[in-house]
PDB file of N, CA and C in Angstrom:
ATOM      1  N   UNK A   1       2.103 -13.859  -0.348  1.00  0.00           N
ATOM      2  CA  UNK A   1       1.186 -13.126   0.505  1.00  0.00           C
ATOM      3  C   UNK A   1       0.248 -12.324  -0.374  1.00  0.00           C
ATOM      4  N   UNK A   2      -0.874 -12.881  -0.820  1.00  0.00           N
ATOM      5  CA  UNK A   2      -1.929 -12.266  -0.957  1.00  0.00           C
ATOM      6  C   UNK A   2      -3.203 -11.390  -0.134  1.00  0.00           C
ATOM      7  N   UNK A   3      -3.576 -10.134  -1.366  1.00  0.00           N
ATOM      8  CA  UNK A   3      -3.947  -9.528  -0.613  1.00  0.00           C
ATOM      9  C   UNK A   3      -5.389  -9.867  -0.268  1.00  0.00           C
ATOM     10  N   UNK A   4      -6.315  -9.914   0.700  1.00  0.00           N
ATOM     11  CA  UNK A   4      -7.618 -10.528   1.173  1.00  0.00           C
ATOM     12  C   UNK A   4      -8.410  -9.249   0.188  1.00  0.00           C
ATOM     13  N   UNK A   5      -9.563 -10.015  -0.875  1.00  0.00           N
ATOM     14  CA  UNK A   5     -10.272  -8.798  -1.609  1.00  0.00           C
ATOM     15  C   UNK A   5     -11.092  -8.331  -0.675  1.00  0.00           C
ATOM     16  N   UNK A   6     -11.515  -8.770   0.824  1.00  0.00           N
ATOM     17  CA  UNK A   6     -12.536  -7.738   1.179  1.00  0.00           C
ATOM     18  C   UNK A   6     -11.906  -6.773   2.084  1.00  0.00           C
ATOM     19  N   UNK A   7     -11.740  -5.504   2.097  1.00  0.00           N
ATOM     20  CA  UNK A   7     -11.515  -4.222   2.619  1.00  0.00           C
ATOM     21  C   UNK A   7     -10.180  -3.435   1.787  1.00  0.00           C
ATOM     22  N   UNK A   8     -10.362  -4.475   0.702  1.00  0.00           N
ATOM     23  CA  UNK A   8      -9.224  -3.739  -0.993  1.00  0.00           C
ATOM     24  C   UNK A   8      -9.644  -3.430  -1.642  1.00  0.00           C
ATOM     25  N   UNK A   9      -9.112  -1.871  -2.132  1.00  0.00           N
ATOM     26  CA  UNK A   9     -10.106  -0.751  -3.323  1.00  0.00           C
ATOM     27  C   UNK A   9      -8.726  -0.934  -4.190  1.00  0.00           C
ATOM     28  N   UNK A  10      -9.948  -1.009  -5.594  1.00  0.00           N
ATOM     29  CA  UNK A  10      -9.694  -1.021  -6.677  1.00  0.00           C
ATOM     30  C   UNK A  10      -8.899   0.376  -6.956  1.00  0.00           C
ATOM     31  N   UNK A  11      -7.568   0.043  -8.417  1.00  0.00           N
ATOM     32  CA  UNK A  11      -7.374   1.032  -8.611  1.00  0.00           C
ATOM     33  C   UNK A  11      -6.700   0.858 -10.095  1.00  0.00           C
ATOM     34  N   UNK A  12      -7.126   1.339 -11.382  1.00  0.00           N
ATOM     35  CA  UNK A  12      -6.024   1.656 -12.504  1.00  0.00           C
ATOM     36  C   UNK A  12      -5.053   2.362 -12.497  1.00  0.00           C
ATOM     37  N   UNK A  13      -3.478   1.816 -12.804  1.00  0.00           N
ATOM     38  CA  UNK A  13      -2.743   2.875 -13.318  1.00  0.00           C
ATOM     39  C   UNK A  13      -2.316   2.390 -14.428  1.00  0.00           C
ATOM     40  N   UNK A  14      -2.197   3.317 -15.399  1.00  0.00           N
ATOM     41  CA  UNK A  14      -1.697   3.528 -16.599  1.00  0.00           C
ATOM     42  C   UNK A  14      -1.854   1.693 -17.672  1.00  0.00           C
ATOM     43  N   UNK A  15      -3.645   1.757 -17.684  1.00  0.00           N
ATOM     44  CA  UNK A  15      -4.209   0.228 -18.167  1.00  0.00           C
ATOM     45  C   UNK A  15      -4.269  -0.952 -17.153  1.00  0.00           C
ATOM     46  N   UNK A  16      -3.297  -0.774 -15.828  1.00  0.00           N
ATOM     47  CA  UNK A  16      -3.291  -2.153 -15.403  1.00  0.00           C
ATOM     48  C   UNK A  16      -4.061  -2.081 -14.375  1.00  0.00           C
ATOM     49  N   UNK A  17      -5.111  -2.844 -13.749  1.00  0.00           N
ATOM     50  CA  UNK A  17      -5.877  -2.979 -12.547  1.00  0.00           C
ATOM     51  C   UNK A  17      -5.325  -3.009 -11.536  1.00  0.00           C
ATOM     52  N   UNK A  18      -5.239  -2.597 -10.065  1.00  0.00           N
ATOM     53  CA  UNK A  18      -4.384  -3.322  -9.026  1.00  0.00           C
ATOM     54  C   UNK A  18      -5.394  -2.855  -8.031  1.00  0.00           C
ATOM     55  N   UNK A  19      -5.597  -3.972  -6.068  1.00  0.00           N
ATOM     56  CA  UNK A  19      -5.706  -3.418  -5.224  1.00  0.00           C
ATOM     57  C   UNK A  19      -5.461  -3.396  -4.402  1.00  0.00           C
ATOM     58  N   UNK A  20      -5.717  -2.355  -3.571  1.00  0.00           N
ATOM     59  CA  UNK A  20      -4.822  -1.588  -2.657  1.00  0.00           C
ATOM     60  C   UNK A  20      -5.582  -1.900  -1.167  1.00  0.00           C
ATOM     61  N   UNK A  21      -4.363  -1.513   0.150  1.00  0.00           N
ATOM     62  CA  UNK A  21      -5.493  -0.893   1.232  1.00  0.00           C
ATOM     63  C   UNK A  21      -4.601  -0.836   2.284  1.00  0.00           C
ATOM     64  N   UNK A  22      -4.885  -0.325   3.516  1.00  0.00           N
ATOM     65  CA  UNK A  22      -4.096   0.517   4.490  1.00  0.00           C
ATOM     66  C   UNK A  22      -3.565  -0.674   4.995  1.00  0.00           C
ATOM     67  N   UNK A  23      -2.281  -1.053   5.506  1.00  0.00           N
ATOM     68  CA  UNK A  23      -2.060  -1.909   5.946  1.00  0.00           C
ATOM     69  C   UNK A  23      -2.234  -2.092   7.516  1.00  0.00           C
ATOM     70  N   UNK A  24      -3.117  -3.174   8.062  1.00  0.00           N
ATOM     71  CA  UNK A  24      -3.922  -3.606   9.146  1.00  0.00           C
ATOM     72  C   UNK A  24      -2.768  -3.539  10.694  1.00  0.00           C
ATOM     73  N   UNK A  25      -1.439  -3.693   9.903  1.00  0.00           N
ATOM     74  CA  UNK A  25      -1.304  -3.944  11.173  1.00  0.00           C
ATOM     75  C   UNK A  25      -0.454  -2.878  11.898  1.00  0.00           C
ATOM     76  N   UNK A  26      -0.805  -1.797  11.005  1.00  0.00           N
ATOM     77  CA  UNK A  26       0.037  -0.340  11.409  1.00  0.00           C
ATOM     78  C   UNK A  26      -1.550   0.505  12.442  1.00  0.00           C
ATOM     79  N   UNK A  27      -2.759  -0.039  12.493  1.00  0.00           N
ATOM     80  CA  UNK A  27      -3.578   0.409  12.529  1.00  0.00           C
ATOM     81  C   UNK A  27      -4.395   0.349  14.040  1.00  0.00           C
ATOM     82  N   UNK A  28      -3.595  -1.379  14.699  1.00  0.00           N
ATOM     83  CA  UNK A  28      -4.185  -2.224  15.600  1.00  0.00           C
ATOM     84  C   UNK A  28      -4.164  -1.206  16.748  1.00  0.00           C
ATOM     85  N   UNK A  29      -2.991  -1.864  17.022  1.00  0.00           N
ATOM     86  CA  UNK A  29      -3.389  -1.325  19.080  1.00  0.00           C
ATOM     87  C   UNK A  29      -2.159  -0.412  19.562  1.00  0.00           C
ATOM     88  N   UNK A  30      -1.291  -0.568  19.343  1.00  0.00           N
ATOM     89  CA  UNK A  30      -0.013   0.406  19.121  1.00  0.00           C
ATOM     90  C   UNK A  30       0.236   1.591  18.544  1.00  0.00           C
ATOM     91  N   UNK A  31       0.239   2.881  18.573  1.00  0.00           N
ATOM     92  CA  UNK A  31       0.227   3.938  17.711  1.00  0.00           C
ATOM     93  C   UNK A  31       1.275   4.357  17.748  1.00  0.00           C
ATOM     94  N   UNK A  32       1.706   4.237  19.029  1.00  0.00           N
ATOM     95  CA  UNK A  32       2.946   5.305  19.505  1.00  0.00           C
ATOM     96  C   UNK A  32       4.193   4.742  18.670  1.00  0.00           C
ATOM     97  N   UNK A  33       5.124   5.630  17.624  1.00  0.00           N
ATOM     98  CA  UNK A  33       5.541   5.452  17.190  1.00  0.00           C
ATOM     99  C   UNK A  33       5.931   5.056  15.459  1.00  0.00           C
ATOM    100  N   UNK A  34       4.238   4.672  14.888  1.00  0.00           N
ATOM    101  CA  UNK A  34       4.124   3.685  14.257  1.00  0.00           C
ATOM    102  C   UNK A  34       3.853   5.202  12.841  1.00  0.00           C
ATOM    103  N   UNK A  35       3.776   4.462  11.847  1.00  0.00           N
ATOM    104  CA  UNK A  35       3.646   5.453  10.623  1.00  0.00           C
ATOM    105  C   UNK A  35       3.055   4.743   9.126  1.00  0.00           C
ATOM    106  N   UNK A  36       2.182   5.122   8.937  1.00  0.00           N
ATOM    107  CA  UNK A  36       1.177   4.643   7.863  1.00  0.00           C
ATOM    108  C   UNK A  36       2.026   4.012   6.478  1.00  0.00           C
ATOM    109  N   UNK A  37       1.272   2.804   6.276  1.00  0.00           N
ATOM    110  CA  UNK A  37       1.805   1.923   5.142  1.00  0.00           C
ATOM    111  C   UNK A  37       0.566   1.555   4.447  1.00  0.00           C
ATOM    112  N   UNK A  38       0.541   1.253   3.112  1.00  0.00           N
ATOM    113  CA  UNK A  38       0.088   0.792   2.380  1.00  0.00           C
ATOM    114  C   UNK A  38       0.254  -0.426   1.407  1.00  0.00           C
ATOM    115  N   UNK A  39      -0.486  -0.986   0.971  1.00  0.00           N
ATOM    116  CA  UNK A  39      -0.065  -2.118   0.296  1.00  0.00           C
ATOM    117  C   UNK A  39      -0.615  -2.967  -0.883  1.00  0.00           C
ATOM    118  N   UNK A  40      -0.125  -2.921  -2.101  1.00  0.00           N
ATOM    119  CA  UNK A  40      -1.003  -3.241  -3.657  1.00  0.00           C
ATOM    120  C   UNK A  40      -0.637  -4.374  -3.976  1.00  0.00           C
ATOM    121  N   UNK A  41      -1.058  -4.740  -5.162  1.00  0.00           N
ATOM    122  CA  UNK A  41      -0.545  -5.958  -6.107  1.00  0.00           C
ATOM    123  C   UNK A  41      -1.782  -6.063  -6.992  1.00  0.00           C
ATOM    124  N   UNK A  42      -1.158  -6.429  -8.004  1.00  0.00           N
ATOM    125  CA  UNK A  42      -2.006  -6.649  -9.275  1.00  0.00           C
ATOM    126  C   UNK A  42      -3.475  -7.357  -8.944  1.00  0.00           C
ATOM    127  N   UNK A  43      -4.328  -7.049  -9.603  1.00  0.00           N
ATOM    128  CA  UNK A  43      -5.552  -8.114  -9.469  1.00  0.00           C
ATOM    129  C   UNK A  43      -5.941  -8.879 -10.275  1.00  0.00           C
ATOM    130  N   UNK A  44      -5.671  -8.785 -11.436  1.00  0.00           N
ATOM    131  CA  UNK A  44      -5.339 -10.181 -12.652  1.00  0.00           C
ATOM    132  C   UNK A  44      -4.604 -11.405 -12.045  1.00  0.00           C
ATOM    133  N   UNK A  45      -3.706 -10.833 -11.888  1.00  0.00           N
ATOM    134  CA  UNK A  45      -2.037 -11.826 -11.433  1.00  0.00           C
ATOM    135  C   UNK A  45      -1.121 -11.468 -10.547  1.00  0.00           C
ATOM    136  N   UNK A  46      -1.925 -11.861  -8.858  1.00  0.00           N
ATOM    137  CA  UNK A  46      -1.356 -11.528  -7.665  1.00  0.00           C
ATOM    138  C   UNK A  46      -0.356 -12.159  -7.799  1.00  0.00           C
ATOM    139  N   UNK A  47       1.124 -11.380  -7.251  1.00  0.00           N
ATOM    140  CA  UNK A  47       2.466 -11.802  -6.926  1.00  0.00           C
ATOM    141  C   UNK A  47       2.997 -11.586  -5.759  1.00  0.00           C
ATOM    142  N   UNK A  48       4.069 -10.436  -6.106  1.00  0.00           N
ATOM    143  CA  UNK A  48       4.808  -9.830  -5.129  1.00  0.00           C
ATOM    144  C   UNK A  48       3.703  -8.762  -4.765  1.00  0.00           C
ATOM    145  N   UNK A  49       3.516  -8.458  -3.606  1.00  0.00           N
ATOM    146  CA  UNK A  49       2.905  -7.859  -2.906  1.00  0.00           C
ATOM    147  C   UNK A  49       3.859  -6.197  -2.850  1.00  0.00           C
ATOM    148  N   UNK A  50       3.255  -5.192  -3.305  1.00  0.00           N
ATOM    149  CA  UNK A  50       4.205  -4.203  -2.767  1.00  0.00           C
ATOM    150  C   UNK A  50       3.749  -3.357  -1.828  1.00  0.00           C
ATOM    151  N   UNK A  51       5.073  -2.751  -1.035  1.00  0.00           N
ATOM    152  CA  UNK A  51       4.429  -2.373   0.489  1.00  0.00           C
ATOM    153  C   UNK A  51       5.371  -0.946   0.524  1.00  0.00           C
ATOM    154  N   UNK A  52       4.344   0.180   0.482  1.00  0.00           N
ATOM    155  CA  UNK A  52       4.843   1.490   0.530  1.00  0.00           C
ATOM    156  C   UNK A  52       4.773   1.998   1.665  1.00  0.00           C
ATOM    157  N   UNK A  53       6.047   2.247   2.309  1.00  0.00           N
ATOM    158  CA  UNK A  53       5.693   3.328   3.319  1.00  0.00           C
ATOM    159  C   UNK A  53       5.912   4.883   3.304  1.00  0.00           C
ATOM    160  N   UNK A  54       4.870   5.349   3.600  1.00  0.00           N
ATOM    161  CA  UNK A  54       4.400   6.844   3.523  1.00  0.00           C
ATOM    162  C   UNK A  54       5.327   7.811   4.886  1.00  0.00           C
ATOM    163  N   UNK A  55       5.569   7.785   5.652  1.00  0.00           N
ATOM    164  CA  UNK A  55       6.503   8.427   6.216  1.00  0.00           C
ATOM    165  C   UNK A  55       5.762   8.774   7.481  1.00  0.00           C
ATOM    166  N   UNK A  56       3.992   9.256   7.081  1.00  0.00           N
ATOM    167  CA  UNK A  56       3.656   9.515   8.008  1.00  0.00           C
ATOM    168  C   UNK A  56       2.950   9.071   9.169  1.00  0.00           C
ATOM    169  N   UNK A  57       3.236   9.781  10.347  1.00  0.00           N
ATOM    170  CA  UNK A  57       2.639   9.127  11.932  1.00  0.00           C
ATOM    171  C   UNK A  57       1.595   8.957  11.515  1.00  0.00           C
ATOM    172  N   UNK A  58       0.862   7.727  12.910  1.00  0.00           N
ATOM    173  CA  UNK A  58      -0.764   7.672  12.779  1.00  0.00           C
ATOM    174  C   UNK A  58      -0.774   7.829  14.110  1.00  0.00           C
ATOM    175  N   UNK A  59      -1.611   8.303  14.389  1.00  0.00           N
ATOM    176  CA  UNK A  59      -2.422   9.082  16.027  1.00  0.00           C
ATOM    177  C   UNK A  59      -3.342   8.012  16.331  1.00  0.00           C
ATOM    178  N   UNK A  60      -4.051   7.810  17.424  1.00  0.00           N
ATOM    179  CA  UNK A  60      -5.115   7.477  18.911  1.00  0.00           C
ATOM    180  C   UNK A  60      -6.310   8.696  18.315  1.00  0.00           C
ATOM    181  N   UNK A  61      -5.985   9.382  18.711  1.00  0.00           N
ATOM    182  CA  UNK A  61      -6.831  10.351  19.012  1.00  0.00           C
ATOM    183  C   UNK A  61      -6.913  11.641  17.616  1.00  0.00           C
ATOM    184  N   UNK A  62      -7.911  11.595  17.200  1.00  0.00           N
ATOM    185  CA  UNK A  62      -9.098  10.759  16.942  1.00  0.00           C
ATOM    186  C   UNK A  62      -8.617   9.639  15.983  1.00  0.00           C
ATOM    187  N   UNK A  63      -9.634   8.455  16.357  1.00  0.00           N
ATOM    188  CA  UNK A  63      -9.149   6.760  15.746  1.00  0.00           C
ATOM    189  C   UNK A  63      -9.187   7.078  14.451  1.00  0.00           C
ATOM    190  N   UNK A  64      -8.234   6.838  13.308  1.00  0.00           N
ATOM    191  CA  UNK A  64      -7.848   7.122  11.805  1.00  0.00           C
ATOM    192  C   UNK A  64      -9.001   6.303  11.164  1.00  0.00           C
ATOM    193  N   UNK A  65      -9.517   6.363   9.917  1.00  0.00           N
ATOM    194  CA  UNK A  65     -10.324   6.119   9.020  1.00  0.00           C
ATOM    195  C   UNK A  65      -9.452   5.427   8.393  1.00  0.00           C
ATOM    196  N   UNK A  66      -9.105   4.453   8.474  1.00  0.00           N
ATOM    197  CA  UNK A  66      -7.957   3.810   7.053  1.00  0.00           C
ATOM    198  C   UNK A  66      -8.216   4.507   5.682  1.00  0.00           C
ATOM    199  N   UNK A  67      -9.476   4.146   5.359  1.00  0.00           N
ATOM    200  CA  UNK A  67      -9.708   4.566   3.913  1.00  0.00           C
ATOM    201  C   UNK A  67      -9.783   6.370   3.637  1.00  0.00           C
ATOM    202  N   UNK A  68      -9.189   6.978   4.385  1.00  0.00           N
ATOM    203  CA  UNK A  68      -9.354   8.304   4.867  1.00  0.00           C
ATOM    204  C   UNK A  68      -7.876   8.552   5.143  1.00  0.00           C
ATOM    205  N   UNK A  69      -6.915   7.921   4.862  1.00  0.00           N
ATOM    206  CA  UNK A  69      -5.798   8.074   5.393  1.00  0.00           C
ATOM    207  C   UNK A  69      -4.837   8.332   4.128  1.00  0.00           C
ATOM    208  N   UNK A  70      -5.059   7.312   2.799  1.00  0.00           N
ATOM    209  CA  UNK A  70      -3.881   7.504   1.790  1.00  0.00           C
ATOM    210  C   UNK A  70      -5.308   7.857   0.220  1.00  0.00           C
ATOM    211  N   UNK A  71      -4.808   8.928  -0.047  1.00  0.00           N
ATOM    212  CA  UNK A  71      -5.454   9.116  -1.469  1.00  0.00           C
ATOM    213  C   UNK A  71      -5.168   8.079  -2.334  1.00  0.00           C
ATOM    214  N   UNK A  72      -5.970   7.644  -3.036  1.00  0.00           N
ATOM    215  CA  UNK A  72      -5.958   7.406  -4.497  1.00  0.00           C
ATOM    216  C   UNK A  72      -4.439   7.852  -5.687  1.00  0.00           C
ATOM    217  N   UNK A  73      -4.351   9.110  -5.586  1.00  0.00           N
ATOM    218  CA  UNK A  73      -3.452   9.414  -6.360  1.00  0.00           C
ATOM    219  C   UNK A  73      -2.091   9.159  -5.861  1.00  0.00           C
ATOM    220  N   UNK A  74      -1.868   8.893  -4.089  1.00  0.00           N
ATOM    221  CA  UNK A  74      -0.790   8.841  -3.887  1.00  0.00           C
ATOM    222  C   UNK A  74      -0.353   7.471  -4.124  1.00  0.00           C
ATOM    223  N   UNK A  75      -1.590   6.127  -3.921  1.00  0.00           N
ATOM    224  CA  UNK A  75      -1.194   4.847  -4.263  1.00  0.00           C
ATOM    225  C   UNK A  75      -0.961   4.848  -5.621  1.00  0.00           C
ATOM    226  N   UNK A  76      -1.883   5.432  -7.026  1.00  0.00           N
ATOM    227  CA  UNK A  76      -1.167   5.364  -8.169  1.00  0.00           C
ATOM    228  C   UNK A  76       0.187   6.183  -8.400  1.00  0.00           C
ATOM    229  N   UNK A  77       1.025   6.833  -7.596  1.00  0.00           N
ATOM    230  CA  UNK A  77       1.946   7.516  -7.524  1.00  0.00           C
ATOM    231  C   UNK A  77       3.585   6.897  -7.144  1.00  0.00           C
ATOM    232  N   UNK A  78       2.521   5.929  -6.211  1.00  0.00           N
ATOM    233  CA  UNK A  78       3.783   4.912  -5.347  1.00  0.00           C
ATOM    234  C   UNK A  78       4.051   3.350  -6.116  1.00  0.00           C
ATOM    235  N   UNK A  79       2.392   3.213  -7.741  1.00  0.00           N
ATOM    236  CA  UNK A  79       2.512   2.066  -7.760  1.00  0.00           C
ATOM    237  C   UNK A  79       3.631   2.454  -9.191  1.00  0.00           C
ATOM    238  N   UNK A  80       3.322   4.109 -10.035  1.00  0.00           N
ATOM    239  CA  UNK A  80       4.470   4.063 -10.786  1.00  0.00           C
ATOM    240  C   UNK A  80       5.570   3.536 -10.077  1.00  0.00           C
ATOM    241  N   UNK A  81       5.948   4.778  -9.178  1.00  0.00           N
ATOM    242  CA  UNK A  81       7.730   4.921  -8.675  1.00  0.00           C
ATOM    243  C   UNK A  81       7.993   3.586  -8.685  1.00  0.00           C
ATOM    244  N   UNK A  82       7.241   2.331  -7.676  1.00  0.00           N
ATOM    245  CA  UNK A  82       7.702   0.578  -7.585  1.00  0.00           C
ATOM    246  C   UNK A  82       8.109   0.153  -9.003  1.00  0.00           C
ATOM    247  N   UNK A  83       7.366   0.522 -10.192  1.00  0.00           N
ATOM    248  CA  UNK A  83       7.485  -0.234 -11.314  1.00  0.00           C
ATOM    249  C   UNK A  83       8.602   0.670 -11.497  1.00  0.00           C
ATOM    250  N   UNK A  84       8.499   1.931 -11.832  1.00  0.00           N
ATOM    251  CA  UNK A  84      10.047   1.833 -12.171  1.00  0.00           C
ATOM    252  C   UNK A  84      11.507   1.820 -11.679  1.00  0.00           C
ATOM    253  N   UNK A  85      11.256   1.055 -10.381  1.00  0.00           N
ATOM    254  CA  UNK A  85      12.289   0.737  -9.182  1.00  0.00           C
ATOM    255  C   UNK A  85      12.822  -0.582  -9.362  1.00  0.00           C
ATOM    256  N   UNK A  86      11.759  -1.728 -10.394  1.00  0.00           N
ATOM    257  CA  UNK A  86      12.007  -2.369 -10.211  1.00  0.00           C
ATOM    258  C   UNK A  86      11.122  -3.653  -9.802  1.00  0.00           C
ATOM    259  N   UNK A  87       9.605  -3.367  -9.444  1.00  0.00           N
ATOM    260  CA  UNK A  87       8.547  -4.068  -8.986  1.00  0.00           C
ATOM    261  C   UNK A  87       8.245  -4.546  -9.952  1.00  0.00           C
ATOM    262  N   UNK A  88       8.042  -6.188 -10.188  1.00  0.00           N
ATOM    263  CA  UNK A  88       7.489  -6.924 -11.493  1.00  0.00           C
ATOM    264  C   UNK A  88       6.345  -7.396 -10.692  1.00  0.00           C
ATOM    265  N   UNK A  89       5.158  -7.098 -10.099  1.00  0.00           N
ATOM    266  CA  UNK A  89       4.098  -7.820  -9.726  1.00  0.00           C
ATOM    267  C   UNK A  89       3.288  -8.918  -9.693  1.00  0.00           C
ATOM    268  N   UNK A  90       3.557  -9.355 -11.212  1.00  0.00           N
ATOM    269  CA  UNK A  90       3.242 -10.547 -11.860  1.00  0.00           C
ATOM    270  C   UNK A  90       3.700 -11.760 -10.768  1.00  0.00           C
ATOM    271  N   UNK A  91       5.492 -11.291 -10.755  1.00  0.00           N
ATOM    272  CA  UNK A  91       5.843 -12.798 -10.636  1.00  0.00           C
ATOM    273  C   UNK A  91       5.833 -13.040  -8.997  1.00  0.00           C
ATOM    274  N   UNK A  92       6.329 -14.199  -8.646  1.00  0.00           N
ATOM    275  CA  UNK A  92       6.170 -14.697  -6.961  1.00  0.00           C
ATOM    276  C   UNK A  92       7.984 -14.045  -6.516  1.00  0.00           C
ATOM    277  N   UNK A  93       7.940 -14.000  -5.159  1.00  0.00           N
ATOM    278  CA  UNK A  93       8.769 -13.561  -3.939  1.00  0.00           C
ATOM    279  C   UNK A  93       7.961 -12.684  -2.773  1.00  0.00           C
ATOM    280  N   UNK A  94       9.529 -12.386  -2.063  1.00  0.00           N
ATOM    281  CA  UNK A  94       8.956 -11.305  -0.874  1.00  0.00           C
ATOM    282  C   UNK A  94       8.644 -10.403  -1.303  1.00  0.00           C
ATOM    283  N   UNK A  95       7.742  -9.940  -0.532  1.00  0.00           N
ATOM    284  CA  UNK A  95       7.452  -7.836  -0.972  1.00  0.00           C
ATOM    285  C   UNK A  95       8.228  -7.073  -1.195  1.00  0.00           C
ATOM    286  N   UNK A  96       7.852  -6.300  -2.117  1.00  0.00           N
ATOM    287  CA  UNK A  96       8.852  -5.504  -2.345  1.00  0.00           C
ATOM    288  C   UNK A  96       8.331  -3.790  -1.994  1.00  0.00           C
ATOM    289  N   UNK A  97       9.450  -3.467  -1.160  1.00  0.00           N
ATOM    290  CA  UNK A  97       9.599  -2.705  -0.085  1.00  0.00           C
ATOM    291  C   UNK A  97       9.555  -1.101  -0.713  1.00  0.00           C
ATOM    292  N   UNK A  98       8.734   0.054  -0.843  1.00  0.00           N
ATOM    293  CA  UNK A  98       9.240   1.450  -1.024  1.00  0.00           C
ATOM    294  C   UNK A  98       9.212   2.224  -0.221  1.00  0.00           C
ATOM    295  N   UNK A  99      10.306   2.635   0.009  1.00  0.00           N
ATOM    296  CA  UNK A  99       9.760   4.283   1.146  1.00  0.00           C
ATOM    297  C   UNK A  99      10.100   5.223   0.566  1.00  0.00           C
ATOM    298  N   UNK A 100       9.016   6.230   0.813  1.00  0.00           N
ATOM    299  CA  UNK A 100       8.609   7.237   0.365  1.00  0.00           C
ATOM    300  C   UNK A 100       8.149   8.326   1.491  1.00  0.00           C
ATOM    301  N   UNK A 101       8.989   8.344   2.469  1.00  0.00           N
ATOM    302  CA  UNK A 101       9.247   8.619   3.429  1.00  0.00           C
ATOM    303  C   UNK A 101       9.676  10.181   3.236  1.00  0.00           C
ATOM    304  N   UNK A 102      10.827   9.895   2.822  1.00  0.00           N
ATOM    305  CA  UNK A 102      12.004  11.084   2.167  1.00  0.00           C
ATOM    306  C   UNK A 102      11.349  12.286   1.463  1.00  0.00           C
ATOM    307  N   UNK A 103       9.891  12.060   0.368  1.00  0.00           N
ATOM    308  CA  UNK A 103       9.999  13.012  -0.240  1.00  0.00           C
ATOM    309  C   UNK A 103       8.205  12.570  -0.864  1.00  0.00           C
TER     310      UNK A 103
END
């Protein structure tokens, strides 16, 4: 599962390129309940897709800005913690899953 480059922002951490973007389907038509995710992978050498979830609700009212929703620093924050959890990006499988929910 690759990520589609149009509505994915670029991002370096620590030398390596990767991009990112709110994930679409936390965003659709359902709110009630639902809580903001994000989602990277290398841009050299798309693999495993990694998929962070942030903990927090998303609201209706007023309609969320995706790109207005997760900083910059928190995706280079979530793409350390994956690597050192365990995220090899490079290679192929399922996503690999963080929550960051907790803290």
């Amino acid at each position: 599962m690759a990520l589609p480059e149009k509505g994915s922002r670029r991002i370096v951490v620590d030398g390596v390129e990767y991009r990112w973007r709110v994930s679409r389907q936390h965003l659709c038509c359902d709110y009630e309940g639902r809580t903001l995710r994000y989602v990277a992978e290398e841009a050299a050498r798309p693999g495993t897709v990694l998929v962070v979830e942030t903990g927090r609700r998303v609201f209706l009212d007023p309609a969320p800005v995706p790109e207005q929703l997760v900083l910059p620093r928190e995706v280079a924050a979530g793409i350390r913690a994956a690597r050192s959890r365990g995220w090899t990006p490079g290679s192929g499988g399922s996503p690999f899953e963080l929550d960051l929910s907790a803290g």
